[in-house]
N, C-alpha and C. Protein backbone atom coordinates (compact mmCIF):
# COMPACT_ATOMS: atom_id res chain seq x y z
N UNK A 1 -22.72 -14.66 8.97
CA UNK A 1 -21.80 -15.74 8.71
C UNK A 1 -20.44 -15.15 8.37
N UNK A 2 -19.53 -15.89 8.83
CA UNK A 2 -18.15 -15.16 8.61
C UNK A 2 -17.70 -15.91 7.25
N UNK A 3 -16.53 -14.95 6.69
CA UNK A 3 -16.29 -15.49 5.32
C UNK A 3 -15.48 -17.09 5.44
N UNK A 4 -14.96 -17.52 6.56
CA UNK A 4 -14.57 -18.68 6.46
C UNK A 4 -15.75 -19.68 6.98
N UNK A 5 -16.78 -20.12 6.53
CA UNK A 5 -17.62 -20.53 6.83
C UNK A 5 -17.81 -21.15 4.74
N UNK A 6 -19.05 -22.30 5.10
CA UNK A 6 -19.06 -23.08 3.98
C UNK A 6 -20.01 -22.85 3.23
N UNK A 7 -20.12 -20.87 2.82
CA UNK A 7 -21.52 -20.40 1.92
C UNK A 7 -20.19 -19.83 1.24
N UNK A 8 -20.79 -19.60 -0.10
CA UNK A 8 -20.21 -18.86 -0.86
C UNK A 8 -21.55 -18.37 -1.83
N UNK A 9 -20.49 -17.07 -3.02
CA UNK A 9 -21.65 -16.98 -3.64
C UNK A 9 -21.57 -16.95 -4.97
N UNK A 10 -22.31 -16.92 -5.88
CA UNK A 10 -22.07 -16.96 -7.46
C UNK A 10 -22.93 -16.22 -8.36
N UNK A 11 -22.89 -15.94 -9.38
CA UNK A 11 -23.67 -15.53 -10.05
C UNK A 11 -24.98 -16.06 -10.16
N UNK A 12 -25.94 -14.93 -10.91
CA UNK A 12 -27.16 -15.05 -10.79
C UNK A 12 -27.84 -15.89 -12.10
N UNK A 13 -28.81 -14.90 -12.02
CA UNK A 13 -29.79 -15.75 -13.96
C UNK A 13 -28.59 -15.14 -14.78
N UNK A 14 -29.11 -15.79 -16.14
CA UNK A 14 -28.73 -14.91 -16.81
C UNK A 14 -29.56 -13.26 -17.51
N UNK A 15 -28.33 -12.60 -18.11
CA UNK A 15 -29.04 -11.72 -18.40
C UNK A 15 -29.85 -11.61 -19.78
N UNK A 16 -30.65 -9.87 -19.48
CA UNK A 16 -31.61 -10.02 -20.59
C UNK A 16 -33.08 -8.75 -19.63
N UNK A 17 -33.69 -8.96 -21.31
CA UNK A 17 -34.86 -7.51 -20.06
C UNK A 17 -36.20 -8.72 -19.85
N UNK A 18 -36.20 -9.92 -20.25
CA UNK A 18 -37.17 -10.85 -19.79
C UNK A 18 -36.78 -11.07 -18.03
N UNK A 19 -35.58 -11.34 -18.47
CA UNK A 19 -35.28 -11.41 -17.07
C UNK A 19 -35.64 -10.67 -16.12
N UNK A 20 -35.31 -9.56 -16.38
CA UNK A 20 -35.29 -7.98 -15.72
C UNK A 20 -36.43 -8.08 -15.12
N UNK A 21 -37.85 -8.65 -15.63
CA UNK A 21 -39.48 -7.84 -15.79
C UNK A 21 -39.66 -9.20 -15.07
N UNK A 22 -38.95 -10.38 -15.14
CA UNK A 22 -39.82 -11.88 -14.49
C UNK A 22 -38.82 -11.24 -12.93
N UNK A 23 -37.90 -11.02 -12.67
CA UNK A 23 -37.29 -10.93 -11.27
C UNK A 23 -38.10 -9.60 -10.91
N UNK A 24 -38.52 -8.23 -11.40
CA UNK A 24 -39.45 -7.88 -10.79
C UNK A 24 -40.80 -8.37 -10.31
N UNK A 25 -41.57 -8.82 -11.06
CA UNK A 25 -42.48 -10.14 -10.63
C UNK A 25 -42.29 -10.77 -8.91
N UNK A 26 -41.32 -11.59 -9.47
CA UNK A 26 -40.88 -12.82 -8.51
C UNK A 26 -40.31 -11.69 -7.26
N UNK A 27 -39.89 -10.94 -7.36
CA UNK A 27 -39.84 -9.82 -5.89
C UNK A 27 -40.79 -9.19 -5.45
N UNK A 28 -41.77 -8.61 -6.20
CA UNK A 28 -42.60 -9.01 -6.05
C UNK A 28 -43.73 -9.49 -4.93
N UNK A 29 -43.76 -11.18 -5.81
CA UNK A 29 -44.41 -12.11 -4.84
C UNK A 29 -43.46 -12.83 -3.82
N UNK A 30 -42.22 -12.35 -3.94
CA UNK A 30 -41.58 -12.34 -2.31
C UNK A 30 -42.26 -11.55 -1.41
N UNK A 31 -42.29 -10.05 -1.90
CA UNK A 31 -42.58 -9.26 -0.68
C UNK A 31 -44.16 -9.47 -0.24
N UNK A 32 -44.99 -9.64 -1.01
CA UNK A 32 -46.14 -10.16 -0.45
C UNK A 32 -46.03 -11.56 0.38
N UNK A 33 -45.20 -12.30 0.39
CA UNK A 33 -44.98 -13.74 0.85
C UNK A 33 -44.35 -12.66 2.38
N UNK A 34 -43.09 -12.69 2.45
CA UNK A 34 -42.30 -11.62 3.21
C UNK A 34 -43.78 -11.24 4.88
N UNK A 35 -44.56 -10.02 3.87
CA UNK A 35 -45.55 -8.94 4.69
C UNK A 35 -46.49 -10.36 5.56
N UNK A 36 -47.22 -11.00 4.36
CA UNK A 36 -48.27 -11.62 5.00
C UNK A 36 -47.77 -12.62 5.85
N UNK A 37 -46.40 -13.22 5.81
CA UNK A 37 -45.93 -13.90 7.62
C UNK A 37 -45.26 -12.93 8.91
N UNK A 38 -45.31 -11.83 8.39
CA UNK A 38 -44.54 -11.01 8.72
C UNK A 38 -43.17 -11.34 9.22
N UNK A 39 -42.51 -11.87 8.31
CA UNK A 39 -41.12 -12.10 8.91
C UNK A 39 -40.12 -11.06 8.15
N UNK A 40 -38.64 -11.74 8.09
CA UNK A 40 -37.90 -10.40 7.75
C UNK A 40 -37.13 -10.57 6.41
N UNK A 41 -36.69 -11.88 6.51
CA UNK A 41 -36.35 -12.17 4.98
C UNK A 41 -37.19 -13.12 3.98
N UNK A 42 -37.64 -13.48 2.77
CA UNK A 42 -38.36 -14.45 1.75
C UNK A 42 -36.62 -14.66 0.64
N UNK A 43 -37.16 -15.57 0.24
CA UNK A 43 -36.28 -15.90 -1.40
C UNK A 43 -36.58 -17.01 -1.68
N UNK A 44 -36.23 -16.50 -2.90
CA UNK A 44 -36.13 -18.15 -4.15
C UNK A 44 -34.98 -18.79 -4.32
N UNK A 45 -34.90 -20.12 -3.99
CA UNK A 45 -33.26 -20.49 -4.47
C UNK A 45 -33.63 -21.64 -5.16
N UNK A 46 -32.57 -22.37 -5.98
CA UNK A 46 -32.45 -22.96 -7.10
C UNK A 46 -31.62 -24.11 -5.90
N UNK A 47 -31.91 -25.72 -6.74
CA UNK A 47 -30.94 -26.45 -6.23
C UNK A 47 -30.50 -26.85 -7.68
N UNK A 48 -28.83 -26.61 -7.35
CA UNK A 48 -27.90 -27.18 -8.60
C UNK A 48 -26.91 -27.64 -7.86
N UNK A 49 -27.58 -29.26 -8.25
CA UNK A 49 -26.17 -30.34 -7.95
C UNK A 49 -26.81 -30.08 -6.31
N UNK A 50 -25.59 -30.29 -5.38
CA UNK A 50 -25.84 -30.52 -3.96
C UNK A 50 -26.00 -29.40 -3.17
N UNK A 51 -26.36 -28.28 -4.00
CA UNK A 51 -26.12 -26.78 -3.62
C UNK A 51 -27.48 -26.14 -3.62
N UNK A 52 -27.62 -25.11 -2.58
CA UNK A 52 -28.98 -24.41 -2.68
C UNK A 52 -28.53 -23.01 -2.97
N UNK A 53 -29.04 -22.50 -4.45
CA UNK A 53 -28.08 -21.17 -4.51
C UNK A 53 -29.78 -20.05 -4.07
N UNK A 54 -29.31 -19.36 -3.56
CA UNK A 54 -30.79 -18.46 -3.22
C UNK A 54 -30.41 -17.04 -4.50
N UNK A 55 -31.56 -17.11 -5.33
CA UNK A 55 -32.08 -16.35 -6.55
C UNK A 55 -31.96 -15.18 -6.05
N UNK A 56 -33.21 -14.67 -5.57
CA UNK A 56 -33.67 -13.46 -5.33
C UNK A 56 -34.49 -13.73 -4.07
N UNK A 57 -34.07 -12.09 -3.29
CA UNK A 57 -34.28 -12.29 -1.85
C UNK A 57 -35.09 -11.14 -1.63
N UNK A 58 -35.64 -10.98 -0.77
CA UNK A 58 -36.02 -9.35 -0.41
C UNK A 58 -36.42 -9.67 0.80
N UNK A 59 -36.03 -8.30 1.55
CA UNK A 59 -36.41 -8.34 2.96
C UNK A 59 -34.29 -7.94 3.61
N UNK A 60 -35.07 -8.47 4.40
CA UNK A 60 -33.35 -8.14 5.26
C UNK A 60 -32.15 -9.42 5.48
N UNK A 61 -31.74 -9.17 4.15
CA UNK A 61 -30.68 -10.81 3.88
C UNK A 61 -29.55 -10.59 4.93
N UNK A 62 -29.35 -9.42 5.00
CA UNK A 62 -27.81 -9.07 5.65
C UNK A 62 -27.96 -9.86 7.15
N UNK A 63 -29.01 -9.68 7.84
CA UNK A 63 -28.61 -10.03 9.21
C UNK A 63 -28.35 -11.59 9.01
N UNK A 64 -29.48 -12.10 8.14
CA UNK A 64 -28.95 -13.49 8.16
C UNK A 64 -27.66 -14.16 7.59
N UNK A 65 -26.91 -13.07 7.14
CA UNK A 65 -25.29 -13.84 6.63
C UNK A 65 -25.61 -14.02 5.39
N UNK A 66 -26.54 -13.58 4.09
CA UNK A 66 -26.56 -14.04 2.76
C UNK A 66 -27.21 -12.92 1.99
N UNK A 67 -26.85 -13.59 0.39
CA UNK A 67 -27.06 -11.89 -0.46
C UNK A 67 -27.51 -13.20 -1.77
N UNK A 68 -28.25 -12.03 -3.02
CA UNK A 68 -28.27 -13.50 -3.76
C UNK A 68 -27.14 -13.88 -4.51
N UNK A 69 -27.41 -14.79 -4.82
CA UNK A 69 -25.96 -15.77 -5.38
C UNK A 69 -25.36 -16.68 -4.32
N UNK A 70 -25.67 -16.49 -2.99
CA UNK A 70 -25.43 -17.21 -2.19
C UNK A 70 -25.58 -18.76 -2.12
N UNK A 71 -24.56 -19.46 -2.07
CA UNK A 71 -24.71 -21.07 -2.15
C UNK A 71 -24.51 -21.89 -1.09
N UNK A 72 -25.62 -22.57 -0.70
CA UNK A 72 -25.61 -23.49 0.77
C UNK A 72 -25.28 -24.79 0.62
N UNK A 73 -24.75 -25.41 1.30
CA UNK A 73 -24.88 -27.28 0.84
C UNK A 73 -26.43 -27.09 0.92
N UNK A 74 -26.91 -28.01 -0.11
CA UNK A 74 -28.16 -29.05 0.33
C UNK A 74 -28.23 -29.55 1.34
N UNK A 75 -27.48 -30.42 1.53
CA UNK A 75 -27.59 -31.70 3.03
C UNK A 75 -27.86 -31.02 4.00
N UNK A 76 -27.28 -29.75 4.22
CA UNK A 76 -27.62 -29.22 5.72
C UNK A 76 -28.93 -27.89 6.14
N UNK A 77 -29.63 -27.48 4.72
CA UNK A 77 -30.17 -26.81 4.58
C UNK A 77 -31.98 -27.39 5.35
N UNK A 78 -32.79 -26.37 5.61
CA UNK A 78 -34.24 -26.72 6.15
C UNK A 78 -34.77 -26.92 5.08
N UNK A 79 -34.91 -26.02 3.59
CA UNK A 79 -35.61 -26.59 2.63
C UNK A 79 -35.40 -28.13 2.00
N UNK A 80 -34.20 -28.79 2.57
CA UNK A 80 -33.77 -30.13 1.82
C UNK A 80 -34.72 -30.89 2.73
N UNK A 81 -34.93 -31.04 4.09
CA UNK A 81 -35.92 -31.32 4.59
C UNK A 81 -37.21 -31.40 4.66
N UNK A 82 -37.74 -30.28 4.20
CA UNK A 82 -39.19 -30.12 3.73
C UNK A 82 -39.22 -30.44 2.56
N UNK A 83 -38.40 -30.76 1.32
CA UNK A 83 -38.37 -31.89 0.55
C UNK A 83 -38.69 -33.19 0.83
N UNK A 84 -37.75 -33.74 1.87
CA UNK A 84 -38.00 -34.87 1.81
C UNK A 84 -39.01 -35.26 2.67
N UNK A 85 -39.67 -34.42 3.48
CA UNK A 85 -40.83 -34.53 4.23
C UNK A 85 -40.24 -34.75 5.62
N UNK A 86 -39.25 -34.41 5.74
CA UNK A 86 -38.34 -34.96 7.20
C UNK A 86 -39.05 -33.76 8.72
N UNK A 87 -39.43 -32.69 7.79
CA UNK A 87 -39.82 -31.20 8.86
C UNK A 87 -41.70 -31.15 7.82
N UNK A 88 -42.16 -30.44 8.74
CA UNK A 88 -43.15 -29.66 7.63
C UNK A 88 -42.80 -28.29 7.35
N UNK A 89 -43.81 -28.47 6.15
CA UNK A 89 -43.65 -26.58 5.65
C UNK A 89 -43.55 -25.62 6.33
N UNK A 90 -43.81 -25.49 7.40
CA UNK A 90 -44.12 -24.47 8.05
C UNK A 90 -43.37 -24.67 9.41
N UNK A 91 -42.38 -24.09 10.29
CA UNK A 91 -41.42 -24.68 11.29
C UNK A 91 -41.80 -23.35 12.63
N UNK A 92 -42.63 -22.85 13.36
CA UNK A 92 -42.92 -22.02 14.49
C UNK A 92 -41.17 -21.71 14.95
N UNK A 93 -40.84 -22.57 15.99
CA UNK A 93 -39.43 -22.66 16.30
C UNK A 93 -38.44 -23.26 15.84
N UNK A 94 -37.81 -22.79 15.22
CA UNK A 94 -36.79 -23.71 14.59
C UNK A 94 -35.54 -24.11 15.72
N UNK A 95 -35.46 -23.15 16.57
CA UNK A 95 -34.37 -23.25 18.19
C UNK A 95 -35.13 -24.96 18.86
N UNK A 96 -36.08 -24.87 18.70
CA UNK A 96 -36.94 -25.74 19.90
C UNK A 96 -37.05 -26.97 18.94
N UNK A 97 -36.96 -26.99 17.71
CA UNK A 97 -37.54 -28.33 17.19
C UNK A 97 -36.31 -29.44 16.89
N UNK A 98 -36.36 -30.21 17.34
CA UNK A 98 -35.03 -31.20 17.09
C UNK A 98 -34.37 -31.36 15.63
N UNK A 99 -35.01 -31.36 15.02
CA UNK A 99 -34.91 -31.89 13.55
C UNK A 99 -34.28 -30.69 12.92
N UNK A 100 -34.38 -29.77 13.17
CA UNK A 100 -33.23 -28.36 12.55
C UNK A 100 -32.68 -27.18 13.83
N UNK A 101 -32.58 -27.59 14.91
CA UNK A 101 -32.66 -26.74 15.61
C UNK A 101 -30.25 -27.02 15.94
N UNK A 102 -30.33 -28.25 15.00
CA UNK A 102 -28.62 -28.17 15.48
C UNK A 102 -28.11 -27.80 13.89
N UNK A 103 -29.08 -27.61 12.68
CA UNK A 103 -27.93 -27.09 11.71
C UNK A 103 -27.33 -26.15 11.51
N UNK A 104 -26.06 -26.30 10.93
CA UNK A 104 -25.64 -25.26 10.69
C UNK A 104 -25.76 -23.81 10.47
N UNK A 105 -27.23 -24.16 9.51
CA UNK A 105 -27.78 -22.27 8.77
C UNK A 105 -28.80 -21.85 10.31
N UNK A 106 -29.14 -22.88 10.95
CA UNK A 106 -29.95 -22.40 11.52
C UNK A 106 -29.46 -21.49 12.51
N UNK A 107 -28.35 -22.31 13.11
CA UNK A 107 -27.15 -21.18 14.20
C UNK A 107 -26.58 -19.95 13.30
N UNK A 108 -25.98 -20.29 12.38
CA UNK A 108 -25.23 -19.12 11.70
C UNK A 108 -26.05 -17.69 11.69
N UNK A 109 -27.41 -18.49 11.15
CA UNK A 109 -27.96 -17.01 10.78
C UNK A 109 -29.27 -17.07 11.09
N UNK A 110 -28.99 -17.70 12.59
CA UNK A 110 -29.77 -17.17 13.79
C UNK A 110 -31.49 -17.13 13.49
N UNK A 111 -32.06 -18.32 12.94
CA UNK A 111 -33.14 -18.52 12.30
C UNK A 111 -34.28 -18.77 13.63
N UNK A 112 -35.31 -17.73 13.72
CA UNK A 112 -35.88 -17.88 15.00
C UNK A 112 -37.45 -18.99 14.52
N UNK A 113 -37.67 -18.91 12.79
CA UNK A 113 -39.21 -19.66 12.27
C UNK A 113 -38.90 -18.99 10.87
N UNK A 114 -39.41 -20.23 10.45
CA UNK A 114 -39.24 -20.97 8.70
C UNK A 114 -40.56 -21.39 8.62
N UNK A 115 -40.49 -20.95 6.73
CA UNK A 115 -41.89 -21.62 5.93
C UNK A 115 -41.04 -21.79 4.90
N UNK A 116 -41.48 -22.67 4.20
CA UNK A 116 -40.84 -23.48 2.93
C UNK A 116 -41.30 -24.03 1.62
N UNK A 117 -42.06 -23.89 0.32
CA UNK A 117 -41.85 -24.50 -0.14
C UNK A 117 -41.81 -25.03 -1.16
N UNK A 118 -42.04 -25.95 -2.06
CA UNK A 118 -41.15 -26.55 -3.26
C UNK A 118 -41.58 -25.82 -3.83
N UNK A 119 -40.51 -25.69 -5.11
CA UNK A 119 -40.70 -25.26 -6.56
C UNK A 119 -41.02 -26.01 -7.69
N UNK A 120 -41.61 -26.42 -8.28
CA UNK A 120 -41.72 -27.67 -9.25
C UNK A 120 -42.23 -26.97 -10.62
N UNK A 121 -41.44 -27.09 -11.81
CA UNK A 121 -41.42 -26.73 -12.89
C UNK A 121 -43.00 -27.39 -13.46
N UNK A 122 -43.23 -27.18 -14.43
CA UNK A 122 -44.88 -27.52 -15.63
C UNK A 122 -44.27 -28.91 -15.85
N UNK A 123 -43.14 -29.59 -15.94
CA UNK A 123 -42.81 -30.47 -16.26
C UNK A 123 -42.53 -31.68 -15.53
N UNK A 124 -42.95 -30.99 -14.10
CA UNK A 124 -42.76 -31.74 -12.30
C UNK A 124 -40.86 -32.10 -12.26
N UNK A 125 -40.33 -31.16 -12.57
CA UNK A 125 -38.83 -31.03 -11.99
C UNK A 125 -39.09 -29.94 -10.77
N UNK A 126 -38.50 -30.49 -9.87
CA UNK A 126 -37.94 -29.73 -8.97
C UNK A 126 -37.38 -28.65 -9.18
N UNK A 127 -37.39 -27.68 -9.19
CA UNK A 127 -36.69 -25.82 -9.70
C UNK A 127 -35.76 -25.53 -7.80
N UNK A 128 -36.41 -25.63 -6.72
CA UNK A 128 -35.57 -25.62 -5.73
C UNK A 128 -37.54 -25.37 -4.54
N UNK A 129 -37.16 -23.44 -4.00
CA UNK A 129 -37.83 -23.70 -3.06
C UNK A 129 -38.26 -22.25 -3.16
N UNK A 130 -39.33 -21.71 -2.61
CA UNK A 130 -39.87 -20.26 -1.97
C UNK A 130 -40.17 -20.37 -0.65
N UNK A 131 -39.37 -19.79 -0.04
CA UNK A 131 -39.19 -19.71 1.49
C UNK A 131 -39.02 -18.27 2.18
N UNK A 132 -39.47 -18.39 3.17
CA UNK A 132 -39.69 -17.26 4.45
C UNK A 132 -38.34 -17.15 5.78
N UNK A 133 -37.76 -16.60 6.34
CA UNK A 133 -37.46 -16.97 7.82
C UNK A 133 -37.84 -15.19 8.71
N UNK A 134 -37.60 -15.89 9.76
CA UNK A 134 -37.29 -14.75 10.76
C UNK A 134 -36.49 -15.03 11.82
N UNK A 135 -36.14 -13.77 12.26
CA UNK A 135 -35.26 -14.25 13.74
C UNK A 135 -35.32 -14.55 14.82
N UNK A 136 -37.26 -14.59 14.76
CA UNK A 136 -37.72 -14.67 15.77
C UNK A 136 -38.98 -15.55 15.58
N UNK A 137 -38.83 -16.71 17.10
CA UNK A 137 -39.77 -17.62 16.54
C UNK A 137 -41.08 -17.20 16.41
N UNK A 138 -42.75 -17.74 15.80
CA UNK A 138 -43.49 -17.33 15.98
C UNK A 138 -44.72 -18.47 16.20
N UNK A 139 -45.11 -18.45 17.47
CA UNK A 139 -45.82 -19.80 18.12
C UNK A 139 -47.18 -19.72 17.24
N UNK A 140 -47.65 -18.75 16.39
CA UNK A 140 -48.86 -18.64 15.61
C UNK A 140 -49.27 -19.60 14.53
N UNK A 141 -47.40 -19.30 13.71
CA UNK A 141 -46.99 -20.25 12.59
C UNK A 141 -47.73 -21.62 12.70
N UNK A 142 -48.82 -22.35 11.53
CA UNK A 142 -49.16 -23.24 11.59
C UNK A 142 -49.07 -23.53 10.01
N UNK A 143 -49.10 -25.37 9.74
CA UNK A 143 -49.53 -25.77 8.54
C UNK A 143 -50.74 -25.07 7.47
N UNK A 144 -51.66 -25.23 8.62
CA UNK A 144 -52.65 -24.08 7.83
C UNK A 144 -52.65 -23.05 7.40
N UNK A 145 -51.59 -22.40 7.60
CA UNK A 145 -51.45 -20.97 6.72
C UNK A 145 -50.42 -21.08 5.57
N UNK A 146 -50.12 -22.39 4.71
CA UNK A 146 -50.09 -22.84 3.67
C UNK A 146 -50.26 -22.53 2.29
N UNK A 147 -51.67 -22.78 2.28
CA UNK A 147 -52.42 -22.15 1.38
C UNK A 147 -52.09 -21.19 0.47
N UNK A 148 -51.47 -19.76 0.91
CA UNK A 148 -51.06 -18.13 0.68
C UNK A 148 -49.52 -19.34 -0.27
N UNK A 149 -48.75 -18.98 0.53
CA UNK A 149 -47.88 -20.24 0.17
C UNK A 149 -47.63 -21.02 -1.22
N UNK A 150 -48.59 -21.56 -1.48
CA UNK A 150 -48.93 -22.56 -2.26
C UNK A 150 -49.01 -21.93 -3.67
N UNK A 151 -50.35 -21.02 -3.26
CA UNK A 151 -50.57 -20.36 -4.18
C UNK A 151 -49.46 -19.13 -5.10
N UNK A 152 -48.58 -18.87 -3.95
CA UNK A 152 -47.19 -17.93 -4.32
C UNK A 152 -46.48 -18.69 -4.88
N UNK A 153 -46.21 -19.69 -5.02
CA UNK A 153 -44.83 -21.01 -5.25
C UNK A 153 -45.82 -21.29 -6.46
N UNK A 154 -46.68 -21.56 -6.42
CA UNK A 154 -47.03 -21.49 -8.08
C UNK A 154 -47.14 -20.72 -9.03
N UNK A 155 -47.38 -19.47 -8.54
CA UNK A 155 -46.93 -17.89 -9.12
C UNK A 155 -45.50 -17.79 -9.79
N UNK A 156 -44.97 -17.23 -8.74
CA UNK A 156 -43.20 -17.46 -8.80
C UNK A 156 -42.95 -18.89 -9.96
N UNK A 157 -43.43 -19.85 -9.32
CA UNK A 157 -43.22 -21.22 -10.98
C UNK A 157 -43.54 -20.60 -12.23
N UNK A 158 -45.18 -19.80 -12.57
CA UNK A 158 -45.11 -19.45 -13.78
C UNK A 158 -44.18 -18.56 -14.27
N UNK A 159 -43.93 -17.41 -13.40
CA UNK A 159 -42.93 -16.35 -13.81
C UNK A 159 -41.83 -16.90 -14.23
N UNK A 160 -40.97 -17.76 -13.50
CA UNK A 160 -39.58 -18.13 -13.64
C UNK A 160 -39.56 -18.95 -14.97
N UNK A 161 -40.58 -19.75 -15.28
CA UNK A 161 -41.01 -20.32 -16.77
C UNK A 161 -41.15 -19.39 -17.55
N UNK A 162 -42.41 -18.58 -17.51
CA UNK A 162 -42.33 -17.69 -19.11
C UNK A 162 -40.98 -16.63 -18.49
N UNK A 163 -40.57 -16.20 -17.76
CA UNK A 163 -39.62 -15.28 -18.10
C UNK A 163 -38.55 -15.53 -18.52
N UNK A 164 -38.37 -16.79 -18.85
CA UNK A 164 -36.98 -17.67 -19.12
C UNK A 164 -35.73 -17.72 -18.19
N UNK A 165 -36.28 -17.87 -17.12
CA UNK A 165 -35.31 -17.74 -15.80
C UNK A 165 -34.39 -18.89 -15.48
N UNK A 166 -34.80 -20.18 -16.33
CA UNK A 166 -34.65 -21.45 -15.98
C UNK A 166 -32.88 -21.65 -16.70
């Protein structure tokens, strides 16, 4: 993404060595999220206000145009979708599928297949999302491989709770 384009980026958590030991964690269970779709980038991002800021990333952020602190609109993002149930969790082609194949992030930074999903605090707030992409689509990608998923996004939830990430 070029710098005149509508991402920017901002600061992260705050600091502290809780922090320190819950973002090792939560990288973690990126890179296991990351290996077992085999794609190239995972992260956590936070939605504040109309913004998707992505936490912590691992894998290869650079090709896709983002680093953390990075802030997306909501409205045009794939995880705001798999919120509202508009896509499912899990997207094979994101080029081929109508429903994200004209947004913005998806051209910018050349998104070939997406997995997605929610974050929801002990308290059922929304925290944002744990998500996957690659650059390349993958016709394998199904709902059913979820599960791994599920179980990571609830991981990553406890960490970001007791580590005081919130």
């Amino acid at each position: 993404m070029s710098s005149g384009e509508k991402y920017s980026t901002s600061s992260g958590f705050r600091s502290g060595q809780a922090q320190d030991h819950g973002a090792e964690t939560l990288q973690e269970i990126l890179s296991v999220f990351r290996e077992a779709f085999e794609m190239d980038v995972a992260f956590i991002s936070e939605f504040v206000e109309d913004q998707q800021v992505l936490r912590i990333i691992e894998g290869d952020s650079e090709t896709f145009g983002v680093e953390e602190g990075t802030s997306l609109p909501l409205e045009g993002s794939i995880c705001q979708r798999i919120i509202d149930g508009r896509v499912p969790n899990a997207i094979p082609d994101t080029r081929a599928d109508e429903r994200v194949k004209d947004l913005d992030i998806t051209r910018a930074a050349n998104i070939g297949s997406y997995v997605g999903f929610p974050l929801r605090l002990s308290d059922g707030r929304l925290y944002g999302t744990l998500c996957c992409a690659s650059h390349s689509p993958d016709p394998w990608l199904r709902e059913r491989d979820l599960r791994l998923v599920r179980d990571l996004a609830g991981k990553a939830t406890e960490r970001l709770e007791s580590a005081g990430m919130l």
